[in-house]
PDB file of N, CA and C in Angstrom:
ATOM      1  N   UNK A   1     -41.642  10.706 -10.427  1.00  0.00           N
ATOM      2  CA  UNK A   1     -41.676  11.023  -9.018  1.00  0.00           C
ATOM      3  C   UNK A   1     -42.096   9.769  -8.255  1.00  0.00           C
ATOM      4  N   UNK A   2     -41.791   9.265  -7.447  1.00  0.00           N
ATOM      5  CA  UNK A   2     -41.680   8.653  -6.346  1.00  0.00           C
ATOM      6  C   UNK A   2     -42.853   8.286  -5.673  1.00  0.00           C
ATOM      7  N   UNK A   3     -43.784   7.203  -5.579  1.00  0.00           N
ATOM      8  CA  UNK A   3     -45.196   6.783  -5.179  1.00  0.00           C
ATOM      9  C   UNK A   3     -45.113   6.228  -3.670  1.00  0.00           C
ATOM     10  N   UNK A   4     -46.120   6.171  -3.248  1.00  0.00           N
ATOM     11  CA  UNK A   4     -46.263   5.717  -1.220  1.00  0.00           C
ATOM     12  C   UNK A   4     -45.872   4.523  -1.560  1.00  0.00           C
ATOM     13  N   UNK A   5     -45.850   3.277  -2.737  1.00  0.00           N
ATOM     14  CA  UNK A   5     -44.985   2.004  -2.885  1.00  0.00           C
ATOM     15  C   UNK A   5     -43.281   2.318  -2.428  1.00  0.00           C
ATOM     16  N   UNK A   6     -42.881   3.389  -2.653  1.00  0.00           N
ATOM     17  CA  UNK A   6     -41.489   3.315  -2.574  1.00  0.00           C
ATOM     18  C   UNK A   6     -41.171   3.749  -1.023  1.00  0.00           C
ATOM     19  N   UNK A   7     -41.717   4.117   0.017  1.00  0.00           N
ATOM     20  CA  UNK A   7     -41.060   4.742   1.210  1.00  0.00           C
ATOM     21  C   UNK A   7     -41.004   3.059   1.963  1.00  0.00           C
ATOM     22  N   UNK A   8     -39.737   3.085   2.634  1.00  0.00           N
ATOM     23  CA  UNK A   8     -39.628   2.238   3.374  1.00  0.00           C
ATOM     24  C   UNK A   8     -40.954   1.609   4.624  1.00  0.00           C
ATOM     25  N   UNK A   9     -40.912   0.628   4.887  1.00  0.00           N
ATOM     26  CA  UNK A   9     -42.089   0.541   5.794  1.00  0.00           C
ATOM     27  C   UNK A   9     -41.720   0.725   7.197  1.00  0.00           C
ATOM     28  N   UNK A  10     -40.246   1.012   7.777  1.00  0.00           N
ATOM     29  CA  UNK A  10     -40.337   1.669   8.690  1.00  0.00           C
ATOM     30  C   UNK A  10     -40.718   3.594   9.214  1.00  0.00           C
ATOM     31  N   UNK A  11     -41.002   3.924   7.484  1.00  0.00           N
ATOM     32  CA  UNK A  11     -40.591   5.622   7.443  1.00  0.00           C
ATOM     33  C   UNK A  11     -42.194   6.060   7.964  1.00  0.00           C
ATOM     34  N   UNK A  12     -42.123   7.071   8.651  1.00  0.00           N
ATOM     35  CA  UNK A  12     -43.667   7.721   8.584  1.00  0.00           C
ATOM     36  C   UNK A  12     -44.011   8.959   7.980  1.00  0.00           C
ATOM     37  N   UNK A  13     -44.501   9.265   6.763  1.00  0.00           N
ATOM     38  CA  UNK A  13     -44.381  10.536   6.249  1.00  0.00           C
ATOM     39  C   UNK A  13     -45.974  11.206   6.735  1.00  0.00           C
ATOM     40  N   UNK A  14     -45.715  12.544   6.665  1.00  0.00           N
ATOM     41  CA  UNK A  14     -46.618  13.808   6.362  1.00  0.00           C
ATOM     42  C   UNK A  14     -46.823  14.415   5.567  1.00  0.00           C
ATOM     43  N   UNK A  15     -47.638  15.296   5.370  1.00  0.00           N
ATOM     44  CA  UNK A  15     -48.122  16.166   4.216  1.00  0.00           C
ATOM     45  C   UNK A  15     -47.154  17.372   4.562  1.00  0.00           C
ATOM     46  N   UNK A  16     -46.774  17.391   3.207  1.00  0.00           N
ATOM     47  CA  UNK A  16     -45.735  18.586   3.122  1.00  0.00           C
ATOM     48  C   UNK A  16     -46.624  19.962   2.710  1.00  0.00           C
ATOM     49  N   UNK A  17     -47.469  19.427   1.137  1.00  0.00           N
ATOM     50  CA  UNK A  17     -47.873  21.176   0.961  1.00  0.00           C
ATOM     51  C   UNK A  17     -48.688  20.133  -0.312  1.00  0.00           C
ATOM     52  N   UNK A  18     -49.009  20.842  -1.088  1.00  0.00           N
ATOM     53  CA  UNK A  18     -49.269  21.282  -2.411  1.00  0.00           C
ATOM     54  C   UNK A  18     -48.552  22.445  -3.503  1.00  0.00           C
ATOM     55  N   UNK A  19     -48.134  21.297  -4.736  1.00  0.00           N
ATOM     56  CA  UNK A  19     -47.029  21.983  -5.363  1.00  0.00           C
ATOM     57  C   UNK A  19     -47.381  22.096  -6.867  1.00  0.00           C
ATOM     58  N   UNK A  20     -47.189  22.934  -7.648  1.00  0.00           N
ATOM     59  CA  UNK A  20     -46.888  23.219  -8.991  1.00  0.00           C
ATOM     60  C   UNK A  20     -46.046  21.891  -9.134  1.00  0.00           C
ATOM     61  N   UNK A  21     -46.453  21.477 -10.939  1.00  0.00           N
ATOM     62  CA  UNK A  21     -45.417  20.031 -10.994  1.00  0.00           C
ATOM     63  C   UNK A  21     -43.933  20.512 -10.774  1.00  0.00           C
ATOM     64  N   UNK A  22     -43.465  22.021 -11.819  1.00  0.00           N
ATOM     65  CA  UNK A  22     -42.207  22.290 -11.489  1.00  0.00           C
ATOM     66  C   UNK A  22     -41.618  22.239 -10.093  1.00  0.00           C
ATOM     67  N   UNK A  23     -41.948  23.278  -9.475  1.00  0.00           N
ATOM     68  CA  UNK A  23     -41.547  23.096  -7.800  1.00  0.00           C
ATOM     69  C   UNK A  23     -41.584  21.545  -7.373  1.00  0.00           C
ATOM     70  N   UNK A  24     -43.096  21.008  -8.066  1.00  0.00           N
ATOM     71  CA  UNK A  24     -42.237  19.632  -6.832  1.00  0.00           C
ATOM     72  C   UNK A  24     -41.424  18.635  -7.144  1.00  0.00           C
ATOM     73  N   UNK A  25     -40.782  19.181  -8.509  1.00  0.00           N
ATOM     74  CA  UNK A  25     -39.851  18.295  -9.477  1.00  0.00           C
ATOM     75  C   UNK A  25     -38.560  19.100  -8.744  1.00  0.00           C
ATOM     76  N   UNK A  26     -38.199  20.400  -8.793  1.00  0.00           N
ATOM     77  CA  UNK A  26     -37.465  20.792  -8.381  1.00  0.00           C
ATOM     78  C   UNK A  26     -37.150  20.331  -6.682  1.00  0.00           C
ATOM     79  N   UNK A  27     -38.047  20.588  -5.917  1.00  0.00           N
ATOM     80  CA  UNK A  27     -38.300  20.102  -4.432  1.00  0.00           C
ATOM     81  C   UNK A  27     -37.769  18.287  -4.285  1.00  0.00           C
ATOM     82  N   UNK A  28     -38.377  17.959  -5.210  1.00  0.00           N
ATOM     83  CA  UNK A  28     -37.780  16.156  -4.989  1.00  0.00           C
ATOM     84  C   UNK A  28     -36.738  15.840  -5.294  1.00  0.00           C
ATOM     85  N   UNK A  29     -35.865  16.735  -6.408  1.00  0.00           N
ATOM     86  CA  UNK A  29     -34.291  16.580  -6.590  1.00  0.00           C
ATOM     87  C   UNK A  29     -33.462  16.861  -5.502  1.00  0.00           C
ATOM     88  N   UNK A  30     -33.528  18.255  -4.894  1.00  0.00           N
ATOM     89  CA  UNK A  30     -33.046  18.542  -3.375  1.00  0.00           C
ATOM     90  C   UNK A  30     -33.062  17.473  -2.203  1.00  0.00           C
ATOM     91  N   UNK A  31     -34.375  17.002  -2.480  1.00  0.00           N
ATOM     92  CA  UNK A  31     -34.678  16.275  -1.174  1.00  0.00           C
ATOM     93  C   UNK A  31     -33.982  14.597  -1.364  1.00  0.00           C
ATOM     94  N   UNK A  32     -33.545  13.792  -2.735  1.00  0.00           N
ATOM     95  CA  UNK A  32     -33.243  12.906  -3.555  1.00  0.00           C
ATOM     96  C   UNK A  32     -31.634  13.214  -2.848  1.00  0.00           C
ATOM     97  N   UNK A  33     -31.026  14.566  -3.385  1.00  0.00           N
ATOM     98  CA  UNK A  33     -29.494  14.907  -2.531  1.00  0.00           C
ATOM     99  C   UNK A  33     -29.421  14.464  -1.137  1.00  0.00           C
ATOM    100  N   UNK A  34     -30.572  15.157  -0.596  1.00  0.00           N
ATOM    101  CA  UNK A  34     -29.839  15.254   0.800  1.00  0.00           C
ATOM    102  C   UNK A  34     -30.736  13.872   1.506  1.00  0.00           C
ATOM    103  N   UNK A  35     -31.106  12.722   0.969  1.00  0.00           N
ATOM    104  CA  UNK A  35     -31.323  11.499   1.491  1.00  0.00           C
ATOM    105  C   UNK A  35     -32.819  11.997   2.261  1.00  0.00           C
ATOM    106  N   UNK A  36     -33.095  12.439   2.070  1.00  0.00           N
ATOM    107  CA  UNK A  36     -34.560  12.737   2.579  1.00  0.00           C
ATOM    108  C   UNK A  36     -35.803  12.393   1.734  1.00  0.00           C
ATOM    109  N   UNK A  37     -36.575  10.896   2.631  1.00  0.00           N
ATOM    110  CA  UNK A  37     -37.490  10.090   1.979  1.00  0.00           C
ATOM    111  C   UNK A  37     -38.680  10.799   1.572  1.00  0.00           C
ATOM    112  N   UNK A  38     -39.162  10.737   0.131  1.00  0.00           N
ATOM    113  CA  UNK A  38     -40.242  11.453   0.186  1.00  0.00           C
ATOM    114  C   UNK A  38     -41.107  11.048  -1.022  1.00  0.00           C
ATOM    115  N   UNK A  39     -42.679  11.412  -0.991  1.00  0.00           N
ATOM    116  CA  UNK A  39     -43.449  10.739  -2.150  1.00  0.00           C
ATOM    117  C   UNK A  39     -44.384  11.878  -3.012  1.00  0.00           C
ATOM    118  N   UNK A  40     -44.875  11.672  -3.865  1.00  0.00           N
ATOM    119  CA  UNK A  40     -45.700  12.368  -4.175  1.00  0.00           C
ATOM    120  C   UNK A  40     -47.732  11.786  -4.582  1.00  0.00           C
ATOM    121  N   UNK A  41     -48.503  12.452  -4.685  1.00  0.00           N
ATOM    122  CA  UNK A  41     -49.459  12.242  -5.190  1.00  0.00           C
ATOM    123  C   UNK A  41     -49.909  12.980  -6.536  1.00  0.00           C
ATOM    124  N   UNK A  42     -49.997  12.651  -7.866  1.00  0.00           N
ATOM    125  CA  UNK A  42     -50.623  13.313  -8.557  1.00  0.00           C
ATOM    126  C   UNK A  42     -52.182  13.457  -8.719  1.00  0.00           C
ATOM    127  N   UNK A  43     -52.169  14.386  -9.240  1.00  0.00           N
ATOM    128  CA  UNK A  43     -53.735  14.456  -9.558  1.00  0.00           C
ATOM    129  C   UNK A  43     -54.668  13.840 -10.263  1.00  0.00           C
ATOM    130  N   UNK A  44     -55.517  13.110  -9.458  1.00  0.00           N
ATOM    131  CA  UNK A  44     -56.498  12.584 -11.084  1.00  0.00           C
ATOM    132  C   UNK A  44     -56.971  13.096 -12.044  1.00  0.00           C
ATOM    133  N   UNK A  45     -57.497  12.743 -13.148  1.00  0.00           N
ATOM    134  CA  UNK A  45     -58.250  13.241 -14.028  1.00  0.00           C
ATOM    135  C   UNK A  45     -59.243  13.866 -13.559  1.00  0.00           C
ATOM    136  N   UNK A  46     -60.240  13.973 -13.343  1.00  0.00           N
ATOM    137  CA  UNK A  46     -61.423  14.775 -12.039  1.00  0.00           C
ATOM    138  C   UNK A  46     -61.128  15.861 -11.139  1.00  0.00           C
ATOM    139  N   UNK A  47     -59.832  15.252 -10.199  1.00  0.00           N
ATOM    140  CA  UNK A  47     -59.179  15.826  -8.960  1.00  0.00           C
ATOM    141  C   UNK A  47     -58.339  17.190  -9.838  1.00  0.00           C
ATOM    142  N   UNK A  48     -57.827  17.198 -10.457  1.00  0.00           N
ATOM    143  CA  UNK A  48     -57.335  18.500 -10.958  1.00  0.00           C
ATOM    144  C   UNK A  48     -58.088  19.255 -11.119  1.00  0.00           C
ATOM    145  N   UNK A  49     -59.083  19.320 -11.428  1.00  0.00           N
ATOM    146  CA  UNK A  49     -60.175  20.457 -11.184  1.00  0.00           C
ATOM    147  C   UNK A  49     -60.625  21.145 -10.156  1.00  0.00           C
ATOM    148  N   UNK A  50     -60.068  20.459  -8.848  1.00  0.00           N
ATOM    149  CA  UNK A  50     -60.504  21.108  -7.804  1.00  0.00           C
ATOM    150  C   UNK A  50     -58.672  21.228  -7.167  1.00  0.00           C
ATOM    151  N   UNK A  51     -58.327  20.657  -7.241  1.00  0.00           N
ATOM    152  CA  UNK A  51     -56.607  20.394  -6.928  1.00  0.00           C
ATOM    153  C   UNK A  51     -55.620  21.751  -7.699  1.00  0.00           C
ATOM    154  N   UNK A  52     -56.467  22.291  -9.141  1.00  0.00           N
ATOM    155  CA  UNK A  52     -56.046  22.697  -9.939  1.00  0.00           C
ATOM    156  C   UNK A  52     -54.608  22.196 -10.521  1.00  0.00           C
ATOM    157  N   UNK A  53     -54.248  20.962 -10.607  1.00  0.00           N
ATOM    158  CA  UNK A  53     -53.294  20.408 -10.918  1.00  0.00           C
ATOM    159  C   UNK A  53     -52.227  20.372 -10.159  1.00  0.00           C
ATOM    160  N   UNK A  54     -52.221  20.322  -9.052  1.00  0.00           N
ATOM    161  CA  UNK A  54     -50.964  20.238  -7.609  1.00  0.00           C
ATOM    162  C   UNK A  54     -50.699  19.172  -7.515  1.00  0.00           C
ATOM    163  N   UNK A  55     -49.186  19.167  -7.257  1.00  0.00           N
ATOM    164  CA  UNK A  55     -48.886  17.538  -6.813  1.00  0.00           C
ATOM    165  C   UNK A  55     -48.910  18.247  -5.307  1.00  0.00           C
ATOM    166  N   UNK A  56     -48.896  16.477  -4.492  1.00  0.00           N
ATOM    167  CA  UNK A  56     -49.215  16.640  -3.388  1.00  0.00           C
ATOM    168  C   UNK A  56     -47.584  16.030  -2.679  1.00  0.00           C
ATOM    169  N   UNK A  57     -46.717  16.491  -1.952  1.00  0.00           N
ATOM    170  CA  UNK A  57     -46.343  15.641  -1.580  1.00  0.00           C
ATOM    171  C   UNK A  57     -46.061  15.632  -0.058  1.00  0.00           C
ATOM    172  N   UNK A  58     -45.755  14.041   0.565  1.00  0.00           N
ATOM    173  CA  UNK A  58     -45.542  13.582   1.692  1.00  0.00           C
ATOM    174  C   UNK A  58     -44.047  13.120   1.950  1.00  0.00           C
ATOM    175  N   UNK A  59     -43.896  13.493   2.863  1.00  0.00           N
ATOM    176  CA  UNK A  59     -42.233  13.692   3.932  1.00  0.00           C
ATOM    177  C   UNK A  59     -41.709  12.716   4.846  1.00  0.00           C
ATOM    178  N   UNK A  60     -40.634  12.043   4.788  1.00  0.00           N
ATOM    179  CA  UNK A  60     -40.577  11.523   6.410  1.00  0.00           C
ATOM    180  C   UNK A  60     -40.633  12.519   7.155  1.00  0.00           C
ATOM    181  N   UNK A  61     -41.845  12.233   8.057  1.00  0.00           N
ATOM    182  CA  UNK A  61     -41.535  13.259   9.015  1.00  0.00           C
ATOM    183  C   UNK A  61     -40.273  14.298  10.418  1.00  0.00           C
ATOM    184  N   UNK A  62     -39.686  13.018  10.254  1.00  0.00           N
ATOM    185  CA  UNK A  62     -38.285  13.081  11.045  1.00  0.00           C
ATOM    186  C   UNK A  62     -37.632  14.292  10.332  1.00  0.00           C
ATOM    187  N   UNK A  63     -37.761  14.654   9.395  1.00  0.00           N
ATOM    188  CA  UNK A  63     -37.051  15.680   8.051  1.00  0.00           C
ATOM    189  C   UNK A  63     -38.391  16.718   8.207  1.00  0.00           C
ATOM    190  N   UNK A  64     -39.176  16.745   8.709  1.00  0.00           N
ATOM    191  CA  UNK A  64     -40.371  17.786   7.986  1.00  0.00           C
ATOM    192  C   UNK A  64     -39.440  19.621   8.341  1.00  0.00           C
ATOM    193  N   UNK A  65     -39.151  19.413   9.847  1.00  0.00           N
ATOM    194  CA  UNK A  65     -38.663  21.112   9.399  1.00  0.00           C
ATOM    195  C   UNK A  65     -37.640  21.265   8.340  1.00  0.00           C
ATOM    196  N   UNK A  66     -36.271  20.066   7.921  1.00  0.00           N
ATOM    197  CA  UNK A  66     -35.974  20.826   7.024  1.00  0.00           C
ATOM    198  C   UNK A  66     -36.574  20.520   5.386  1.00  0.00           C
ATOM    199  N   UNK A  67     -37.195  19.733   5.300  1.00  0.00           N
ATOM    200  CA  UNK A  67     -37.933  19.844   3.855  1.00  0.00           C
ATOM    201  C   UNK A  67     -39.284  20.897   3.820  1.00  0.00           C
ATOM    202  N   UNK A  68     -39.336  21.431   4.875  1.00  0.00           N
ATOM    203  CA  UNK A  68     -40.567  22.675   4.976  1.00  0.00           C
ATOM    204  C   UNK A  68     -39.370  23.999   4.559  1.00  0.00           C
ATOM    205  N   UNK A  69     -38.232  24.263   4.720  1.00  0.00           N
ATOM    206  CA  UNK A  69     -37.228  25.141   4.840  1.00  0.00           C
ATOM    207  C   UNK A  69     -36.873  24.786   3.441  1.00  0.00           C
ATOM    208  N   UNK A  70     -36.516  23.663   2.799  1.00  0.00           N
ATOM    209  CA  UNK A  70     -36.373  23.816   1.400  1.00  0.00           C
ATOM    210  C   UNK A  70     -37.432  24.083   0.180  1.00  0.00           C
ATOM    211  N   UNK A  71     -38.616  23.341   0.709  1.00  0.00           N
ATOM    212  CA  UNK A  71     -40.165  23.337  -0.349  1.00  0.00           C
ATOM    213  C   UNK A  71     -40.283  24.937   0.000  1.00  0.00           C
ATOM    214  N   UNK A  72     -40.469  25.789   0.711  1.00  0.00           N
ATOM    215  CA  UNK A  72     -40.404  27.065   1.507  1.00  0.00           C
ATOM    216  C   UNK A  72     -39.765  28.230   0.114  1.00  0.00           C
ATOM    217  N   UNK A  73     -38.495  27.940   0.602  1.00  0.00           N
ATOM    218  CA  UNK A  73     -37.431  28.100  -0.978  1.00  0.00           C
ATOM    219  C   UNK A  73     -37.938  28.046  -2.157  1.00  0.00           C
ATOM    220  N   UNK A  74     -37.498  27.356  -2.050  1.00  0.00           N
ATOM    221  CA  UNK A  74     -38.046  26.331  -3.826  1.00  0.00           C
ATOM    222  C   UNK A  74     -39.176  27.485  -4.454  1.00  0.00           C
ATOM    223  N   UNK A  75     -40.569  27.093  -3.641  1.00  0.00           N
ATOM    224  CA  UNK A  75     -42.032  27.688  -4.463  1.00  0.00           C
ATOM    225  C   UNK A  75     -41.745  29.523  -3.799  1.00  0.00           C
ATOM    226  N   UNK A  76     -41.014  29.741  -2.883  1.00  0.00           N
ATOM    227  CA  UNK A  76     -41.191  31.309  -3.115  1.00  0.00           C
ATOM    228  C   UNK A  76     -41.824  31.750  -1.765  1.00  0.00           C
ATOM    229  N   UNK A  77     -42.298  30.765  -0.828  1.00  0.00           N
ATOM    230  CA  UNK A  77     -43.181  30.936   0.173  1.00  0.00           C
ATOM    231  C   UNK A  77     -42.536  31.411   1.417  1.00  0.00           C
ATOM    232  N   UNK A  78     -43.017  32.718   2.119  1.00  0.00           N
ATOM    233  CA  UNK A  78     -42.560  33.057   3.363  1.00  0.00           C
ATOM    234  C   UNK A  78     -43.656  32.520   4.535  1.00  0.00           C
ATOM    235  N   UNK A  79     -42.795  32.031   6.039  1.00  0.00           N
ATOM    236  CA  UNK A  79     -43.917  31.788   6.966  1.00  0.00           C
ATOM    237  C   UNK A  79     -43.271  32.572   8.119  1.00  0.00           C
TER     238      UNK A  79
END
C-alpha cells in the first residue's frame, strides 16, 4: 500500500476512515482504477492495540465524496 512519500506534492489529502487491512486493500484497488490519489498508514507495533489493527487511510481531497461513496461500499457502512 502506498505511503505519504508517494502523493504528489501538489495533492492535499484527508482522512478517509479507518479500515480492516482487507477493506483497505480492497478500497485502494478501486481507488488505483479510477486514478484517485491515495495513502495509507499502518499500525505500529504498540498502536495496534489501541488502533486494534486499522489501516488508516488519506484521500486527495478533491475525490473525498467519491472515495467516501466507494470506502462506504467496500466496508458495509451506511451514512
Amino acid at each position: 500500500m502506498p505511503g505519504m512519500g508517494d502523493v504528489p506534492p501538489e495533492v492535499r489529502t484527508v482522512h478517509l476512515g479507518a479500515f480492516t487491512p482487507e477493506h483497505a486493500e480492497t478500497i485502494g484497488r478501486e481507488f488505483d482504477e479510477l486514478g484517485i490519489v491515495w495513502w495509507t498508514k499502518q499500525p505500529g507495533f504498540l498502536s495496534r492495540i489501541w488502533e486494534f489493527g486499522a489501516v488508516q487511510i488519506f484521500v486527495d481531497r478533491a475525490e473525498l465524496e467519491r472515495a467516501l461513496a466507494i470506502a462506504d461500499r467496500v466496508a458495509g457502512r451506511d451514512r
